[in-house]
Protein backbone atom coordinates (compact mmCIF):
# COMPACT_ATOMS: atom_id res chain seq x y z
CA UNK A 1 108.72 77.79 201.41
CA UNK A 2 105.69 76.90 200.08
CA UNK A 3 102.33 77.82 201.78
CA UNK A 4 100.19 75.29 203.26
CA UNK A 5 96.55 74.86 201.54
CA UNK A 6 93.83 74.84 203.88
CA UNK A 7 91.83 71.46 203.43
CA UNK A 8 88.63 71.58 200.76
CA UNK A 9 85.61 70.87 202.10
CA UNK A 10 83.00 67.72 200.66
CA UNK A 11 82.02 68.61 197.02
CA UNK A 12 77.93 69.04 197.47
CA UNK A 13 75.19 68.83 194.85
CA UNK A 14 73.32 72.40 194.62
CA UNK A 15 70.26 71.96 195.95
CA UNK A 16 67.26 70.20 194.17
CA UNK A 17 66.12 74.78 194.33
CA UNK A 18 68.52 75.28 192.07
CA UNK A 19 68.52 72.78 189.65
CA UNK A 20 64.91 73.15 188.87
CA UNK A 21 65.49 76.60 188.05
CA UNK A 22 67.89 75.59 185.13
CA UNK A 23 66.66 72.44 184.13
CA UNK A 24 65.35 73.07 180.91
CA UNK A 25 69.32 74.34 180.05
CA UNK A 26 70.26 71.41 181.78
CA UNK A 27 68.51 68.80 179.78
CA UNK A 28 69.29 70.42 176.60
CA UNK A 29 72.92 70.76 177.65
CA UNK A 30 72.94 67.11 178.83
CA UNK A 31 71.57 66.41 174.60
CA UNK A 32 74.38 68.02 173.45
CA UNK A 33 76.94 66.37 175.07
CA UNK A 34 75.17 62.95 173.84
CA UNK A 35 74.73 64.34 170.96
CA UNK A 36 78.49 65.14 170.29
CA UNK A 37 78.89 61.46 171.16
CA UNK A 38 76.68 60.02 168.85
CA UNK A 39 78.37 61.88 165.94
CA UNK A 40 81.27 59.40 166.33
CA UNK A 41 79.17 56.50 165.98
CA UNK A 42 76.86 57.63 163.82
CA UNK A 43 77.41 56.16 159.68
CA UNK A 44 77.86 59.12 157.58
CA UNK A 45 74.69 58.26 155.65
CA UNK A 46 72.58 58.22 158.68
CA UNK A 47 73.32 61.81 159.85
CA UNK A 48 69.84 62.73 159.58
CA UNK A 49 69.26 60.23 163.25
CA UNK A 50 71.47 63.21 164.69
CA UNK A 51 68.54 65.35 164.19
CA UNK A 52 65.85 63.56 165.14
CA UNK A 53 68.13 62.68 168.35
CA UNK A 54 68.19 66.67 168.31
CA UNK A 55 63.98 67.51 168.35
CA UNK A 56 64.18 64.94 170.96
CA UNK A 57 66.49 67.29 173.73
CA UNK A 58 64.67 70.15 172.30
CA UNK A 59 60.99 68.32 173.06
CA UNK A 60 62.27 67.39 176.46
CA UNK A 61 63.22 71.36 177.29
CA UNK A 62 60.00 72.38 176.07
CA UNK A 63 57.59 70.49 177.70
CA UNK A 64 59.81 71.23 181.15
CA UNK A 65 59.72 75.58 180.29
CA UNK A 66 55.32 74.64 179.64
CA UNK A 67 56.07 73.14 183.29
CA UNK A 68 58.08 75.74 184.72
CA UNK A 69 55.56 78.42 183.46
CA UNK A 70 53.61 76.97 185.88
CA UNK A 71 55.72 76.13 188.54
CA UNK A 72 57.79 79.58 188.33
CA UNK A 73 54.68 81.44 189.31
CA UNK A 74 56.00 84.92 191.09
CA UNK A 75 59.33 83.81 190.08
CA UNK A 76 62.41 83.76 192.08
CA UNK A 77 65.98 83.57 191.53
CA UNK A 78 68.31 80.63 192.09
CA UNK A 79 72.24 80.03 192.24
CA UNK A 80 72.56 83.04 194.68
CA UNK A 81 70.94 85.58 192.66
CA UNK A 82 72.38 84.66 189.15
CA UNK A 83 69.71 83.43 186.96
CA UNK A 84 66.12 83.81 187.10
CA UNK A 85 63.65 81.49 187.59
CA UNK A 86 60.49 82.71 186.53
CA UNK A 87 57.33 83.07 183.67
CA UNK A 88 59.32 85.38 181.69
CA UNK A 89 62.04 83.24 180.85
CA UNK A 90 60.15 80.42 180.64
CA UNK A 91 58.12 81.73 177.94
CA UNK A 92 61.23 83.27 176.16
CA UNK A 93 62.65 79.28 176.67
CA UNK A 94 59.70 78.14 174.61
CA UNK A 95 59.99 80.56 171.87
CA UNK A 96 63.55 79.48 171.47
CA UNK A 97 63.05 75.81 171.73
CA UNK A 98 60.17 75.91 169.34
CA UNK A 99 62.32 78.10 166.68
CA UNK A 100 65.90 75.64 167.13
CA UNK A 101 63.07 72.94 166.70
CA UNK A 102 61.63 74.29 163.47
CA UNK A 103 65.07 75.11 162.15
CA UNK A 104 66.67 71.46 162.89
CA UNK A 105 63.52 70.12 161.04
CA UNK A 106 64.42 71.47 157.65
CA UNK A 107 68.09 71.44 158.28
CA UNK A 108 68.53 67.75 156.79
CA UNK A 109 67.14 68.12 153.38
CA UNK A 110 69.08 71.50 152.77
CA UNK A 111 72.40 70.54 153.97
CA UNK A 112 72.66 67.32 152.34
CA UNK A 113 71.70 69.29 148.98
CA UNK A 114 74.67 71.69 149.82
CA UNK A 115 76.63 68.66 150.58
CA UNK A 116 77.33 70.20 153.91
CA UNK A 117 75.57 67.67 156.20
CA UNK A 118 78.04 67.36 159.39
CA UNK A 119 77.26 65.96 162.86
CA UNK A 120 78.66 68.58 164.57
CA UNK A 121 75.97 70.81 162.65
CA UNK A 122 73.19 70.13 165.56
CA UNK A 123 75.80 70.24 168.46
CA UNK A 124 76.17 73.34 167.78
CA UNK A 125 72.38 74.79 167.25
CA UNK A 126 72.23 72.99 170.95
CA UNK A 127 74.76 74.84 172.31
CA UNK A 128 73.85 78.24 170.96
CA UNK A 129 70.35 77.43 172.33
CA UNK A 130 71.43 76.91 175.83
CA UNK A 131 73.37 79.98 175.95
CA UNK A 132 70.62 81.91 174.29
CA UNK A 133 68.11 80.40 176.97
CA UNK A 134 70.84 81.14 179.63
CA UNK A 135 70.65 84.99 178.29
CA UNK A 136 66.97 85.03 178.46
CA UNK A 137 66.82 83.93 182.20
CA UNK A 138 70.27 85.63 183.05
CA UNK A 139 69.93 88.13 186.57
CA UNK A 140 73.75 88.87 186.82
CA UNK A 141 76.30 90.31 184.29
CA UNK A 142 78.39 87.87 184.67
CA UNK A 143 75.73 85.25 183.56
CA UNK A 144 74.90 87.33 180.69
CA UNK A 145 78.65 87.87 179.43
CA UNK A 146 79.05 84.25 179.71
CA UNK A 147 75.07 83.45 177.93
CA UNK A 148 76.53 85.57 175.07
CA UNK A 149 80.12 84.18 174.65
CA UNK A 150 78.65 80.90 175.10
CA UNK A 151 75.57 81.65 172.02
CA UNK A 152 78.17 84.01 170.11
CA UNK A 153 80.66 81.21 169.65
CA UNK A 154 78.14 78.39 168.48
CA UNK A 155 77.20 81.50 165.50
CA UNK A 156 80.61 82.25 164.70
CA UNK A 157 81.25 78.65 163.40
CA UNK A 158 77.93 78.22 162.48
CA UNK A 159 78.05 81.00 159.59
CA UNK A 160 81.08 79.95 158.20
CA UNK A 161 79.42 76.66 158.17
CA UNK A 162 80.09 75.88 154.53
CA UNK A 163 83.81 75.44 154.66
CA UNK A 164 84.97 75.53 150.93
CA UNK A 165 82.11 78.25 150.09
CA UNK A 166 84.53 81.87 150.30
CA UNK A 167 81.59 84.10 151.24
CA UNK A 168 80.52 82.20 153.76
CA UNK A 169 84.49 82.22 155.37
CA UNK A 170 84.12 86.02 154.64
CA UNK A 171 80.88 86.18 156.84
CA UNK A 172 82.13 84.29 159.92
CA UNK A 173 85.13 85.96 160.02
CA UNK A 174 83.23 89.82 160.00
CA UNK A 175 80.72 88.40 162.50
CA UNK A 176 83.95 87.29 164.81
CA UNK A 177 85.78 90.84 164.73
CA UNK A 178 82.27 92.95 164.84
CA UNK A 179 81.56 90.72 167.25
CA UNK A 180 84.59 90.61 169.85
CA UNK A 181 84.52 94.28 169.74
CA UNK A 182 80.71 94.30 170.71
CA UNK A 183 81.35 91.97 173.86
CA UNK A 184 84.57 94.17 174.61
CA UNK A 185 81.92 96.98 174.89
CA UNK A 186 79.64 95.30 176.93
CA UNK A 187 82.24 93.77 179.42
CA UNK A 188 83.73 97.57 179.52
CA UNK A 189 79.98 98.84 180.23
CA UNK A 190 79.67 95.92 183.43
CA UNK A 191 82.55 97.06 184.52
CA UNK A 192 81.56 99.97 184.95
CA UNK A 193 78.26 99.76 186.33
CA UNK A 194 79.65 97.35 188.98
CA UNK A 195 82.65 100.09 190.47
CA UNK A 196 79.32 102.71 190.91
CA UNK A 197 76.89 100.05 192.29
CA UNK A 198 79.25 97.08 193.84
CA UNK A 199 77.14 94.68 192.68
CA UNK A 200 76.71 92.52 189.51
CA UNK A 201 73.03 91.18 190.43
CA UNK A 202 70.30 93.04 188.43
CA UNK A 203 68.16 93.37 191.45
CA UNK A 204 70.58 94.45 193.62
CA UNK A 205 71.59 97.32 191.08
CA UNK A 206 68.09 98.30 190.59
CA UNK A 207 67.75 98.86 194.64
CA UNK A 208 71.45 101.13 194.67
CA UNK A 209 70.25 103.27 191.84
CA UNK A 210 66.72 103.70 193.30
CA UNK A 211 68.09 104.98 196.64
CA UNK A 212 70.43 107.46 194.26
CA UNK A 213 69.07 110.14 192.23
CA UNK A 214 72.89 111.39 191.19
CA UNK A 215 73.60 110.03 188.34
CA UNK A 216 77.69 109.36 187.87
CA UNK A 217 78.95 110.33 184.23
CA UNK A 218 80.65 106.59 184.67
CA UNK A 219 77.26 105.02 185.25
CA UNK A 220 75.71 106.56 182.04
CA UNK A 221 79.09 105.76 180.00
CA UNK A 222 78.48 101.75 181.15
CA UNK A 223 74.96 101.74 180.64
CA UNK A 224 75.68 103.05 177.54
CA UNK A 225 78.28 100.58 176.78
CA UNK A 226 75.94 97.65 177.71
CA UNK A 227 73.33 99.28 175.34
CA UNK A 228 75.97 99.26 172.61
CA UNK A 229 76.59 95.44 173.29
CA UNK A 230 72.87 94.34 173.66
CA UNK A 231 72.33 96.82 169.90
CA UNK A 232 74.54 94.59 168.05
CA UNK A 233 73.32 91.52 168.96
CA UNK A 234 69.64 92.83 167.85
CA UNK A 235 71.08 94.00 165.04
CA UNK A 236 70.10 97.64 165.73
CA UNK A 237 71.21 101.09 163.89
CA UNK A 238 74.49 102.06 163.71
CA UNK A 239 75.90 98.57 165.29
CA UNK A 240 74.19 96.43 162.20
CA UNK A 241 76.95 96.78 160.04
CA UNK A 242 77.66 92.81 159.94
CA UNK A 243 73.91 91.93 159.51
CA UNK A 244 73.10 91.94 155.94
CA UNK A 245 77.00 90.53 154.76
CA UNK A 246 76.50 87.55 157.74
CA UNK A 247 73.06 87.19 156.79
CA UNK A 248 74.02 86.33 152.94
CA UNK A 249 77.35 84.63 153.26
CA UNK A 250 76.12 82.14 156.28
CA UNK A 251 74.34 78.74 155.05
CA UNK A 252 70.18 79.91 155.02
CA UNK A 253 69.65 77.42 157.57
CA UNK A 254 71.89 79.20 159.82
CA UNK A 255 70.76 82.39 158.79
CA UNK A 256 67.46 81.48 159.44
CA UNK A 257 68.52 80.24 163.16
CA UNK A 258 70.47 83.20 163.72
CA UNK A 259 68.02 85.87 162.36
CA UNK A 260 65.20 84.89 165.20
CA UNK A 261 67.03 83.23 167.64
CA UNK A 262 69.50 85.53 168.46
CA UNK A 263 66.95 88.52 168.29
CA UNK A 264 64.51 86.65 170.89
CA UNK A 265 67.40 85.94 173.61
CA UNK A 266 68.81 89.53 173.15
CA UNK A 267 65.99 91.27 173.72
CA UNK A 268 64.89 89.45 176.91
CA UNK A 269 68.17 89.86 178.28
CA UNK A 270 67.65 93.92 177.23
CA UNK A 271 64.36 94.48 178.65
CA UNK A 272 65.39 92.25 181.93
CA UNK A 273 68.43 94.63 182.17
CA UNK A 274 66.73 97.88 181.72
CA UNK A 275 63.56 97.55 183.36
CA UNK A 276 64.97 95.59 186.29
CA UNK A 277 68.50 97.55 186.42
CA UNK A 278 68.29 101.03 185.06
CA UNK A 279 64.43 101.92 185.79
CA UNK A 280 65.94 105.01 187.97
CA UNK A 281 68.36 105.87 185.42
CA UNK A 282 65.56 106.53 182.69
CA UNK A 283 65.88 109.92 182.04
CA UNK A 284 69.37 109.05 180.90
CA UNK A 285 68.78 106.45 178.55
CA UNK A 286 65.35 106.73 177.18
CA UNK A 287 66.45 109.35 174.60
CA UNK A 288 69.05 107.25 173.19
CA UNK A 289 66.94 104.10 172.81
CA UNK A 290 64.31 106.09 170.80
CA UNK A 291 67.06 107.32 168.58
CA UNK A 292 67.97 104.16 167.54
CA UNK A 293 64.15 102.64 167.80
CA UNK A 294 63.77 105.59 164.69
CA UNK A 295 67.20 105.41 162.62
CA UNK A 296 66.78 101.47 163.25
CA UNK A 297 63.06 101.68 161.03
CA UNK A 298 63.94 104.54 158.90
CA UNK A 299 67.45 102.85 158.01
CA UNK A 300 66.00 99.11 157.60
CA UNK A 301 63.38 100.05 155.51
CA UNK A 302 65.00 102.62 153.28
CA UNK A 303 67.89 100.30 152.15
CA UNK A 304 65.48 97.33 151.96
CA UNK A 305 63.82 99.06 149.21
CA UNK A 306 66.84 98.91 147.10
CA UNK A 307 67.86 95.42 147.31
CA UNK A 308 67.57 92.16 144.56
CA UNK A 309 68.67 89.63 147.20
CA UNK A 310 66.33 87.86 149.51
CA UNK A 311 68.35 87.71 152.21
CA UNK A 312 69.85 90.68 152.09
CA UNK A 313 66.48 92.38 152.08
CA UNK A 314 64.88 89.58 155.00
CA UNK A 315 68.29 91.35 156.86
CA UNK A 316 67.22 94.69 156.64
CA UNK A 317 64.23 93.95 157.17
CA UNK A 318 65.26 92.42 160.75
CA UNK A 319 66.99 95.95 161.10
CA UNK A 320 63.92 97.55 161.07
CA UNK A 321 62.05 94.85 163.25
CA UNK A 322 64.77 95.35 165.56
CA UNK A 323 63.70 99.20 165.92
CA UNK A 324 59.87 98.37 166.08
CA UNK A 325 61.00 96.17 169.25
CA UNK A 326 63.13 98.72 170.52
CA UNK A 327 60.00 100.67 170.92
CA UNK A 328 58.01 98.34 173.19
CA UNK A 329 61.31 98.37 175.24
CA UNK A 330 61.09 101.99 175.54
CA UNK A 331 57.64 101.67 176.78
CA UNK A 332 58.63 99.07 179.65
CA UNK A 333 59.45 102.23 182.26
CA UNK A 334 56.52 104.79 183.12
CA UNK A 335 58.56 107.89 182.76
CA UNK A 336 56.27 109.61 185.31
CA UNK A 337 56.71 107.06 188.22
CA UNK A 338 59.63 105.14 187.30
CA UNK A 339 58.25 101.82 187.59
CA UNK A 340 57.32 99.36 185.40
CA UNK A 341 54.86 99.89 182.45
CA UNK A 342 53.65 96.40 182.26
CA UNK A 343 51.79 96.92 178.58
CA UNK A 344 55.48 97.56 176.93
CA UNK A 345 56.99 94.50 177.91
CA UNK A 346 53.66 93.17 176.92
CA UNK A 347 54.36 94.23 173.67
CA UNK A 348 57.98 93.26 173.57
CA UNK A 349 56.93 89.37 174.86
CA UNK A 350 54.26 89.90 171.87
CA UNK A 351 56.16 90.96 169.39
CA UNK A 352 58.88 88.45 169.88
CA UNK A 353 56.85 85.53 169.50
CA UNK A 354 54.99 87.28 166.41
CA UNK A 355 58.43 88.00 164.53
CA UNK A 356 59.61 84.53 165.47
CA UNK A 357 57.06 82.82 163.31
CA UNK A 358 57.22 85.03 160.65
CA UNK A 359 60.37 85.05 160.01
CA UNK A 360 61.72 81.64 160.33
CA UNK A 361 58.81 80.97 157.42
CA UNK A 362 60.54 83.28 155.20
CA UNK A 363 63.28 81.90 155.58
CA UNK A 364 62.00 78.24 155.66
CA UNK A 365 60.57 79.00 152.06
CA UNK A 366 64.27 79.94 150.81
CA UNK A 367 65.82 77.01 152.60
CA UNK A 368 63.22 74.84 151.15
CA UNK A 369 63.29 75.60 147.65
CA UNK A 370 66.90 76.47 147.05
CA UNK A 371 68.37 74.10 144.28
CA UNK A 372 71.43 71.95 144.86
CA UNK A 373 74.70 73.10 145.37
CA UNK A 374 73.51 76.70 145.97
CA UNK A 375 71.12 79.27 147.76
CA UNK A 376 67.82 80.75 146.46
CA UNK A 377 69.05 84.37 147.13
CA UNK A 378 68.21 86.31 144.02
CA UNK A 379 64.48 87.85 143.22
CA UNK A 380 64.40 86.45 139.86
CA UNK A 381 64.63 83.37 141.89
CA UNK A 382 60.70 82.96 143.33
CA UNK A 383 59.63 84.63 139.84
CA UNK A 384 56.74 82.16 139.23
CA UNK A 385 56.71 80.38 142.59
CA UNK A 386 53.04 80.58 142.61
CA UNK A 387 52.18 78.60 139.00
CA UNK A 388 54.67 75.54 140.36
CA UNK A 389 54.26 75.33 144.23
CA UNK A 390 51.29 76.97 144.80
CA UNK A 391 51.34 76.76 148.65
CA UNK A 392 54.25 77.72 148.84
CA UNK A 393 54.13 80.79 147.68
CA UNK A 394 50.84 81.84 149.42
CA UNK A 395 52.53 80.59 152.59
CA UNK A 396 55.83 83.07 151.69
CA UNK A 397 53.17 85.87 150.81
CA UNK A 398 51.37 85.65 154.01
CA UNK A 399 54.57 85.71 155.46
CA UNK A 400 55.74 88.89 154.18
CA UNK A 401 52.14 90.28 154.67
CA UNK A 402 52.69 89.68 158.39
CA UNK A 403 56.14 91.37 158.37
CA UNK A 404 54.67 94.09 157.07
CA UNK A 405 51.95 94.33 159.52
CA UNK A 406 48.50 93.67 157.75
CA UNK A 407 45.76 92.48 159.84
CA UNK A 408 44.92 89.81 161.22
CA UNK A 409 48.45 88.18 161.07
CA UNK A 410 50.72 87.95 164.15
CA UNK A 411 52.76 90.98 162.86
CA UNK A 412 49.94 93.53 162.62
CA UNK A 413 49.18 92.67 166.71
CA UNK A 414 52.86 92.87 167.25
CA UNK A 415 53.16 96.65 165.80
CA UNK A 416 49.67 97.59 167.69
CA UNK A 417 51.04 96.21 170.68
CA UNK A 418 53.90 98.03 171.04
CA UNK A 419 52.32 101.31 169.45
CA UNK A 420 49.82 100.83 172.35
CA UNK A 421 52.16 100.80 174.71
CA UNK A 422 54.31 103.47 173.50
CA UNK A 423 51.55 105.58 173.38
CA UNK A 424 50.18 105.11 176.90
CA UNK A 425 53.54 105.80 178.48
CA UNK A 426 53.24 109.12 176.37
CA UNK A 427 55.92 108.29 173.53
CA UNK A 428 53.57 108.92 170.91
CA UNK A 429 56.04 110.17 168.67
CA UNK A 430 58.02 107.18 168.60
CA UNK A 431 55.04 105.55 167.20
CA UNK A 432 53.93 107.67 164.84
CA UNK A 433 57.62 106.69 163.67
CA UNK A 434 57.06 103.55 163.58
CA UNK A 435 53.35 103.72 161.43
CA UNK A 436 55.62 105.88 158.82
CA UNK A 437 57.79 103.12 158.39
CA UNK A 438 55.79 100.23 158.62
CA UNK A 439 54.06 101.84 155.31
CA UNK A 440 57.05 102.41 153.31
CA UNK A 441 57.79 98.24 154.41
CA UNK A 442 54.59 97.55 152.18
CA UNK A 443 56.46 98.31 149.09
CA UNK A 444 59.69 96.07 149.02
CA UNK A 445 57.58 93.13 150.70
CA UNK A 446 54.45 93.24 147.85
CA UNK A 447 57.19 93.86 145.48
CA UNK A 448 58.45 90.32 146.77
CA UNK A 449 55.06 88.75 146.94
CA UNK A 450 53.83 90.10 142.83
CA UNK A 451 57.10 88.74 141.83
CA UNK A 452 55.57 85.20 142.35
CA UNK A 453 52.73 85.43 140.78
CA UNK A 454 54.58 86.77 137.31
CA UNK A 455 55.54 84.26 135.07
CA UNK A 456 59.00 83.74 133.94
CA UNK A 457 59.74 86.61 130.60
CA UNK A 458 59.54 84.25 127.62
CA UNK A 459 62.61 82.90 126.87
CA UNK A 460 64.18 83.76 130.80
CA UNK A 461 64.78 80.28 132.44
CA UNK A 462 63.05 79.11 135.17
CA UNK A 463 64.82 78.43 138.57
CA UNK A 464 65.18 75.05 139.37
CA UNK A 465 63.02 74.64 142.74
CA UNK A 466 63.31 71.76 144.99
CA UNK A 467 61.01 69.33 145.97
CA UNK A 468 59.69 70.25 149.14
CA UNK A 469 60.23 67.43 151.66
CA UNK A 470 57.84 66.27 154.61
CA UNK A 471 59.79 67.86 157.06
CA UNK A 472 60.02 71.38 155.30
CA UNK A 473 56.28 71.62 154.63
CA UNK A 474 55.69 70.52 158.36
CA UNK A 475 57.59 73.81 159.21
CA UNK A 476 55.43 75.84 156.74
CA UNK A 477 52.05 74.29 157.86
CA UNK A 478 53.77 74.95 161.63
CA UNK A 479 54.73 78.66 161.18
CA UNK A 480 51.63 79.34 158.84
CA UNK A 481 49.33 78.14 161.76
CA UNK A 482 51.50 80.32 164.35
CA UNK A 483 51.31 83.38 161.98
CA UNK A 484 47.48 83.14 161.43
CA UNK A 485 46.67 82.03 165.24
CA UNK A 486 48.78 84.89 166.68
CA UNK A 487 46.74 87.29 164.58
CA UNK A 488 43.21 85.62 165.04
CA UNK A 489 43.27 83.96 168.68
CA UNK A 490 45.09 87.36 170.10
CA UNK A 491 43.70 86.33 173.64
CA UNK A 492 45.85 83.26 174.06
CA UNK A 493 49.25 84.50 173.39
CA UNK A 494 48.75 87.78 174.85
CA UNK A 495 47.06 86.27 178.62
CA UNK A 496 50.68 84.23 178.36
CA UNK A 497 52.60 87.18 177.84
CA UNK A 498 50.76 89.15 180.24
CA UNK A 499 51.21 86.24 182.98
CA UNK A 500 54.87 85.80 181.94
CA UNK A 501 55.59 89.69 182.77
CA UNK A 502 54.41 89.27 186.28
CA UNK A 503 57.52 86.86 186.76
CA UNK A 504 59.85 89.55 185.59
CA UNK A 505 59.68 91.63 188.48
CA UNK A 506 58.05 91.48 191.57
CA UNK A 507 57.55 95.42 191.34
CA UNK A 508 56.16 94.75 187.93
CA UNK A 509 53.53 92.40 189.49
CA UNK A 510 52.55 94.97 192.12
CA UNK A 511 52.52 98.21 189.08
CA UNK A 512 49.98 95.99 187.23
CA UNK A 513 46.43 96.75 187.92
């Protein structure tokens, strides 16, 4: 006999709370979903509409994170505890909106030229931005399983973008498996951590473990695990594996998406986790960071030193970025007190926005220039950039000057930031690490940056470098200005990251002096 179901109560709105708290996701979301619908009415020869329709959704969520910067102020969280609603993640949103923006932009001109140009192209750098913003403002596991899944998914069809291209099959598919196994390690790691705490909200976990000082081998082992999910997706030593194969085979523009992007949302969702989380549980995990923080830079920057292919050197040189981050996240817990160092996260904030400039120019200059049919990956490739595009190359040369951290660019601030911090919270070692490095770096990036100022041997042919469209020197003028005015006008990026770390935390606000 069957039971008899109890009647369902009237289906309610959330409240107008909630939706506020999300509506930057929300209005991007609601683009995609339009977006997916335009595709079918769209002429095949007009596909370029589909991405101004995209900068559109993408303008709308920015200008509402600018307003919910301001409207977030302490910050609070919404949907019963499950996402956060505050001036971190808002300025995380912007950083992500601003590099999807930047990337759509020079997507057009590139894919028609690889005669890859599909609708479903932009859908998809949508939806991996909303989960990547959702990942950035999660405050429960559960909302930052799903953020990944949701981000992870968009990538893995994303790099194997160009369908009838066999490397680019071969990258999709390793980022798939390395990838599956990562999120089974971070859903094993939750697991975990919820049977010790009984609770999957970040605050809530941070107030069990504070009132704990045992420390159950089971609670290491999951933060562990999550650590070992969270390390892949920043591309971090030993769990980088995929980086420098996915990084290659994937279409640039993707690569250049996926290279910042992914980074940006991965490490909010980190620091969130740790400092909010696991403060209490320092001692535990602090040592095993900074091991990967040094084999990360030492790693990155030894193998970049031996490669010929752009990207494959651009990927291990987000290896080593990835460590120099790892640092400032290090520095985000006073070891003596426990609490929150506010200067590391800082840093991290910082850093982020510094590397996300940087680096989608670098690879806006290879996605720019690349001929038709194919990528500019090889370093005989920008041999003579400088006598034919001039700007160009001095933009790609600042570029790698700021990845390598020469003053004033935005990446020289980013290093001293997190140095700073790393220091003051009495990890001087790790950043003495990371000044070792950051000087071995110089080599394979001026090595890079003389290479376009030789001329062509006489005799070698020249490669056969696009016209560069409105669109793609837009981007370059764009991330030239960011590079230069994060490394000049310090004051204005770091007040905003120093405001946006109040909203973390409300013990973060009351650590800050």
């Amino acid at each position: 006999m069957l039971a008899v179901q109890a009647p369902l109560g009237p289906l309610t709105l959330p409240p107008n709370r909630d939706l506020i708290g999300v509506l930057p996701e929300l209005v991007l979301a609601g683009a995609f979903v339009l977006l997916m619908l335009l595709d079918l009415a769209v002429p095949e020869r007009r596909r370029s509409w589909l991405a101004f329709f995209s900068l559109l959704g993408l303008a709308g969520a920015f200008a509402i994170s600018v307003w919910g910067w301001f409207d977030a102020g302490a910050g609070r969280t919404v949907y019963s505890g499950s996402i956060a609603y505050d001036r971190f993640s808002m300025f995380v949103n912007a950083i992500l909106v601003v590099s999807a923006a930047l990337v759509v932009m020079i997507s057009p001109h590139y894919l028609n030229r690889r005669g890859i140009h599909y609708g479903e192209y932009y859908a998809l750098i949508l939806a991996a931005t909303v989960g990547m913003m959702l990942l950035a403002a999660a405050a429960s596991l559960m909302v930052i399983f799903l953020a990944i899944e949701l981000l992870s998914i968009s990538l893995y069809v994303l790099s194997g973008f160009s369908r009838l291209e066999e490397r680019s099959q071969e990258a999709a598919l390793k980022y798939l498996l390395l990838g599956g196994f990562a999120s089974g390690f971070l859903l094993f790691g939750m697991a975990l951590v919820y049977g010790e705490t009984g609770h999957t909200q970040l605050e809530q976990i941070g107030a069990v473990l504070s009132g704990s000082p045992n420390a159950d081998p089971l609670l290491i082992a999951g933060i562990i695990l999550m650590f070992v999910g969270f390390a892949f997706k920043v591309s971090a030593v030993p769990f980088h594996a995929w980086t420098p194969d996915v990084y290659q085979g994937a279409p640039t523009s993707v690569t250049t998406f996926m290279s910042v992007a992914t980074k940006v949302a991965a490490f909010a969702a980190l620091t969130r986790v740790f400092v909010q989380a696991f403060p209490a549980m320092y001692g535990h995990w602090q040592a095993i960071v900074a091991l990967v923080a040094i084999f990360s830079m030492i790693l990155g920057n030894v193998v970049a030193l031996t490669q010929s292919s752009v990207k494959r050197m651009l990927a291990y040189s987000g290896i080593a970025q990835a460590g120099y981050i790892l640092i400032g996240v290090v520095a985000s817990v006073d070891p003596t007190t426990l609490r929150p160092a506010p200067l590391g996260t800082i840093g991290v904030l910082y850093y982020l926005a510094a590397y996300a400039v940087t680096n989608i120019g670098a690879f806006a200059v290879i996605t720019i220039m690349a001929g038709r049919g194919e990528d500019l990956d090889s370093y005989d490739g920008l041999r003579g950039l400088a006598f034919r595009r001039p700007y160009v190359a001095g933009a790609m040369a600042l570029f790698l000057l700021s990845l390598g951290g020469f003053a004033p660019t935005a990446g020289f601030f980013g290093k001293f930031f997190v140095f700073s911090a790393a220091i003051s919270t009495g990890q001087t070692p790790l950043a003495l690490w990371g000044i070792a490095t950051s000087a071995i770096s110089v080599f394979y990036y001026l090595r890079v940056g003389l290479l376009m100022y030789q001329r062509p041997a006489e005799g070698e042919r020249e490669y056969g470098w696009s016209r560069t469209s409105v669109a793609g020197g837009s981007v370059l003028f764009a991330t030239t200005v960011g590079t230069l005015i994060l490394g000049i006008l310090v004051v204005l990026v770091f007040t905003a990251a120093s405001a946006s770390q109040h909203g973390l935390l409300p013990a973060i606000a009351s650590s800050t002096p």
